[in-house]
Structures are given as C-alpha cells and as structure tokens.
N, C-alpha and C. Protein backbone atom coordinates (compact mmCIF):
# COMPACT_ATOMS: atom_id res chain seq x y z
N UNK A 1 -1.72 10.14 3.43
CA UNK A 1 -2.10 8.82 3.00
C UNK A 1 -2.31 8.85 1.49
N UNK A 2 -1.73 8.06 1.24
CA UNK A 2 -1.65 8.09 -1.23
C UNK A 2 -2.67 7.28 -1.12
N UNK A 3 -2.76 5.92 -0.46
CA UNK A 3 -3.44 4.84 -1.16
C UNK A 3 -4.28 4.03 0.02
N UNK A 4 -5.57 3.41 -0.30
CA UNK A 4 -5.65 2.92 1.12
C UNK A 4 -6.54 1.45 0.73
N UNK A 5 -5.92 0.50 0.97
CA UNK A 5 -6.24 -1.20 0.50
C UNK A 5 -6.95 -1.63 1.37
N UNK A 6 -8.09 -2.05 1.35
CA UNK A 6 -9.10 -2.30 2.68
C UNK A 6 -9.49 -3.43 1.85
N UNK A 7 -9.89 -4.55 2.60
CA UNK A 7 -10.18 -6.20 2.14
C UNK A 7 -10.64 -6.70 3.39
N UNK A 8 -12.12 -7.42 3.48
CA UNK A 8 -13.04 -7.88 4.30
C UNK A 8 -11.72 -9.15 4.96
N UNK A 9 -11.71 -9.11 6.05
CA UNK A 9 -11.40 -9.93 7.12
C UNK A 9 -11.65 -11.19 6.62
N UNK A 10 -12.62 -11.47 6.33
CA UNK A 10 -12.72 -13.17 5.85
C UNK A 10 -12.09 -13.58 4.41
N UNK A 11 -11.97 -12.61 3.46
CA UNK A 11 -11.66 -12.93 2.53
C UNK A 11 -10.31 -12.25 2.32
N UNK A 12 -9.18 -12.28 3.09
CA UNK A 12 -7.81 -12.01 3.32
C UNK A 12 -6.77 -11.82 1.70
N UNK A 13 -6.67 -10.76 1.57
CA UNK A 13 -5.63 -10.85 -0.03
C UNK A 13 -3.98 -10.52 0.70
N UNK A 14 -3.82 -11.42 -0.23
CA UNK A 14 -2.03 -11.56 -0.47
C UNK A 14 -1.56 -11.49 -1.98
N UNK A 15 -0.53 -11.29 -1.69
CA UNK A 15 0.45 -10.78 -3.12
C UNK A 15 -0.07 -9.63 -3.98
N UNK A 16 -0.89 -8.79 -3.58
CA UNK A 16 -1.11 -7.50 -3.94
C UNK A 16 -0.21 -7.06 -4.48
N UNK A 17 0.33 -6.54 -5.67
CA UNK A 17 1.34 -5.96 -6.20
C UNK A 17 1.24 -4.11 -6.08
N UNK A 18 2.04 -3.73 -5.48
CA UNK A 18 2.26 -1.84 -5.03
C UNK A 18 3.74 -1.72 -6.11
N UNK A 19 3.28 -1.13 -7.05
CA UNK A 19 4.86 -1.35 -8.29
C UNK A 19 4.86 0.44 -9.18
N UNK A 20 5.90 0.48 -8.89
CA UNK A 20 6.25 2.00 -9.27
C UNK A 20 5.50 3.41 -9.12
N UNK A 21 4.61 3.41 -7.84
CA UNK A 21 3.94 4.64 -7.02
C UNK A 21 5.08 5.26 -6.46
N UNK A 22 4.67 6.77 -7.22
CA UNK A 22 5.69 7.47 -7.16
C UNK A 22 5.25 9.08 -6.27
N UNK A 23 4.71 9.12 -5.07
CA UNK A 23 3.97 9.89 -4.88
C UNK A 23 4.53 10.80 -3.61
N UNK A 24 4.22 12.52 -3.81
CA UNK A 24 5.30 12.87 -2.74
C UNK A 24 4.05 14.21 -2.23
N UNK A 25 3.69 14.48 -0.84
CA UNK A 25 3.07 15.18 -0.36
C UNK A 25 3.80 16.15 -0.01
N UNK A 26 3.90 17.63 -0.52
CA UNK A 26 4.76 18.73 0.21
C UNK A 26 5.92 18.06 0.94
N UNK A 27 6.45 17.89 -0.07
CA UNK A 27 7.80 17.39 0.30
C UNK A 27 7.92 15.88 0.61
N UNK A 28 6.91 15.15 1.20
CA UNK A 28 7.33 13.72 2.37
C UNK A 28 6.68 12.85 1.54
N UNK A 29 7.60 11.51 1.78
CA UNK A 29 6.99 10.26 1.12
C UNK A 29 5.38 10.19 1.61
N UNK A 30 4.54 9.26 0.63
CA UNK A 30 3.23 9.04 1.25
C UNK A 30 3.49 7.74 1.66
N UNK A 31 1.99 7.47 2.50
CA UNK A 31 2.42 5.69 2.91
C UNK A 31 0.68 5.24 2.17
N UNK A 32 0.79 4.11 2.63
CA UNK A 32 -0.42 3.39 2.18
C UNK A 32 -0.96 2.62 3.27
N UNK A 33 -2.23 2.92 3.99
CA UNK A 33 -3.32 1.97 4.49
C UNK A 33 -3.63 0.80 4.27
N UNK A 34 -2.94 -0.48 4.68
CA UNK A 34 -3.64 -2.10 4.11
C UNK A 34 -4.30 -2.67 5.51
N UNK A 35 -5.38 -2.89 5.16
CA UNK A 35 -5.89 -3.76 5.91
C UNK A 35 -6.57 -5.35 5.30
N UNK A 36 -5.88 -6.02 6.06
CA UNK A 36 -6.42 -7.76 5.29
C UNK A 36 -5.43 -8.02 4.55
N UNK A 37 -4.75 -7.02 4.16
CA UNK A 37 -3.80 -6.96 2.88
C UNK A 37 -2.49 -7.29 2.94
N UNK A 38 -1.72 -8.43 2.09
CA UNK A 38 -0.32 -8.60 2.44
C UNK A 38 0.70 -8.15 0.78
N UNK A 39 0.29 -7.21 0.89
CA UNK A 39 0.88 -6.74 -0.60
C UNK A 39 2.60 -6.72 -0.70
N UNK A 40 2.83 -7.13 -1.95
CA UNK A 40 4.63 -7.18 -2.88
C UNK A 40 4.66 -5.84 -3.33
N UNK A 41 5.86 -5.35 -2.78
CA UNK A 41 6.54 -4.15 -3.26
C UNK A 41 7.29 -4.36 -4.20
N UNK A 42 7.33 -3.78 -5.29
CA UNK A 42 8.13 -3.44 -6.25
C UNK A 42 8.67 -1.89 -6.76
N UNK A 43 9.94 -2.16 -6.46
CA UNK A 43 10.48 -0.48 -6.79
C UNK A 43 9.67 0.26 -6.02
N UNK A 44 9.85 1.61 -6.42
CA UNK A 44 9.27 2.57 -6.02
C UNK A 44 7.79 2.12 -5.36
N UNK A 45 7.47 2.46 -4.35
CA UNK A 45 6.35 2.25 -3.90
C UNK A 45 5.93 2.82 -2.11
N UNK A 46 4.71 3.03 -1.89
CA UNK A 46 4.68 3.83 -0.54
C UNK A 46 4.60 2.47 0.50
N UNK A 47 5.58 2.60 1.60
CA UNK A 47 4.70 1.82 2.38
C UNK A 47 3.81 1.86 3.22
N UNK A 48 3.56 -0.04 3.48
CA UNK A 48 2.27 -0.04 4.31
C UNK A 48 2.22 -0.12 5.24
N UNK A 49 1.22 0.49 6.03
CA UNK A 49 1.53 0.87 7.33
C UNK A 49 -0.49 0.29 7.66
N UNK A 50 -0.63 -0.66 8.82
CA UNK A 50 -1.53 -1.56 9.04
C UNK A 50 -2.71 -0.59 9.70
C-alpha cells in the first residue's frame, strides 16, 4: 500500500487529483487505499482500490 486517502463518510471528496506517483515495492506496482474518495488519475499513478 503507497498511499492511503481516508475522508469521513459525511463529508465525501471527489476530484482528488493522484498525478505522477511513481512508486514500486520490490519489484510490483503499489496501489492506494480511498475511502469516501473519488479521486482523477493523472499519468503515472497507483490505483485505487476501495
């Protein structure tokens, strides 16, 4: 896990920008933790996985 976006249930974020994370664990892409979160990928970036 690289990154992990946690946002209270009531107060819901969108358009989060994830833009040129470039991050590699012994070899394997990382992903990223969003919760509440509806984040924009740009380029390079880990995905999110809920």
């Amino acid at each position: 896990m690289a990154s992990n976006l946690s946002v209270r249930s009531g107060v819901p974020c969108e358009d989060a920008k994830l833009s040129e994370i470039d991050l590699i664990f012994i070899g394997s892409p990382t992903t990223a933790k969003c919760a509440n979160v509806k984040p924009v990928v740009i380029g390079k970036a880990p995905s999110c996985v809920a």
